[in-house]
Protein backbone atom coordinates (compact mmCIF):
# COMPACT_ATOMS: atom_id res chain seq x y z
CA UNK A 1 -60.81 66.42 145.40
CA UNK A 2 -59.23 69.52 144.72
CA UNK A 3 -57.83 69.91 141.49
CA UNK A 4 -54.23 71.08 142.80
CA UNK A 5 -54.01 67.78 144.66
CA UNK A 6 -54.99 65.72 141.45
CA UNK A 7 -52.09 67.64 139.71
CA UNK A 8 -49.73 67.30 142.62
CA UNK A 9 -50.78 63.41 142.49
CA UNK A 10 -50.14 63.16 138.76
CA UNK A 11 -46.88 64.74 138.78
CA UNK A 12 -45.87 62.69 142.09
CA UNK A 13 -46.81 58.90 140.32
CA UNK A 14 -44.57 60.55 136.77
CA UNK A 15 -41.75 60.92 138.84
CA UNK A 16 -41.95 57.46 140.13
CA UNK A 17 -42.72 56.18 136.76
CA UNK A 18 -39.38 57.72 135.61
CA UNK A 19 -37.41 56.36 138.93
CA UNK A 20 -36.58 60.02 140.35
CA UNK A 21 -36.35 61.33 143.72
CA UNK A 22 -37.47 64.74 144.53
CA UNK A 23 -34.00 66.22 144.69
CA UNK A 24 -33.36 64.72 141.10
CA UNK A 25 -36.43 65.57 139.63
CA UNK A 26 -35.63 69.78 141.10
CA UNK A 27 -32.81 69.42 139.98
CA UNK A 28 -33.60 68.94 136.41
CA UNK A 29 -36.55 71.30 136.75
CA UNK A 30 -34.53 73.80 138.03
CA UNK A 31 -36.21 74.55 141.10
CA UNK A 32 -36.13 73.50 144.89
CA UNK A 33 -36.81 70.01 146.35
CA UNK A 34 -39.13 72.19 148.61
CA UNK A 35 -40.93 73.34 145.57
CA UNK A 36 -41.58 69.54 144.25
CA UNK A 37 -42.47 68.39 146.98
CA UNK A 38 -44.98 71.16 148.07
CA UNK A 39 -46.44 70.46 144.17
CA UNK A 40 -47.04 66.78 145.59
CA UNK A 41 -48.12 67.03 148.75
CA UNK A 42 -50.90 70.51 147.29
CA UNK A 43 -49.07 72.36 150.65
CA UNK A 44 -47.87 75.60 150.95
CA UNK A 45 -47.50 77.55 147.85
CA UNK A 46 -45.62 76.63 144.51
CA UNK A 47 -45.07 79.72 141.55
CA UNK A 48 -46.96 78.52 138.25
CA UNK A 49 -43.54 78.93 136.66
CA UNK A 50 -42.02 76.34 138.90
CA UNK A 51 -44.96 73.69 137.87
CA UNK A 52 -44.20 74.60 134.41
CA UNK A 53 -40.53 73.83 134.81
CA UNK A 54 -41.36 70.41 136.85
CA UNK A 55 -44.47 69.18 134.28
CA UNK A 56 -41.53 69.59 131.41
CA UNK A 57 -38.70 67.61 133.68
CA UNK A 58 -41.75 65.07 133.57
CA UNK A 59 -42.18 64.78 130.27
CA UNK A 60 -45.50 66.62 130.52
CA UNK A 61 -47.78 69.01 129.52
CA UNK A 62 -50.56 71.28 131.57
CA UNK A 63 -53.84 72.14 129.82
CA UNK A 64 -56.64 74.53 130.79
CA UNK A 65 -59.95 73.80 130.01
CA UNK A 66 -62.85 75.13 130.49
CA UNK A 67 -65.32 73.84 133.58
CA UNK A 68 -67.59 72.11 130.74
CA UNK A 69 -64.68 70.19 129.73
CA UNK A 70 -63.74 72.19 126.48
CA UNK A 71 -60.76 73.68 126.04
CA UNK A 72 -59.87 77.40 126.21
């Protein structure tokens, strides 16, 4: 599985945890429903800012690591 649709599904089952729709949840990202729900659904194409801006909304926080598994 690709890993942008493992993020999109973490973010999606977050939301639901916290009860929000997709316009709520832009809205207090401060970015399009269009955006959120292209993060979700891994279509189209979704500025790294924007994730940023949902992932905190969520109560979140990305990490990279390396492929081995430690971080960078």
């Amino acid at each position: 599985m690709p890993e942008i649709t493992r993020i999109g599904e973490r973010f999606a089952a977050r939301r639901l945890q916290l009860g929000l729709t997709q316009q709520l949840l832009a809205d207090l990202a401060g970015v399009s429903r269009y955006s959120v729900q292209s993060l979700e659904y891994a279509t189209g194409s979704v500025k790294l800012q924007s994730v940023g801006q949902i992932a905190e909304a969520l109560g979140l926080r990305l990490d990279i690591t390396t492929t081995d598994g430690g971080a960078s």
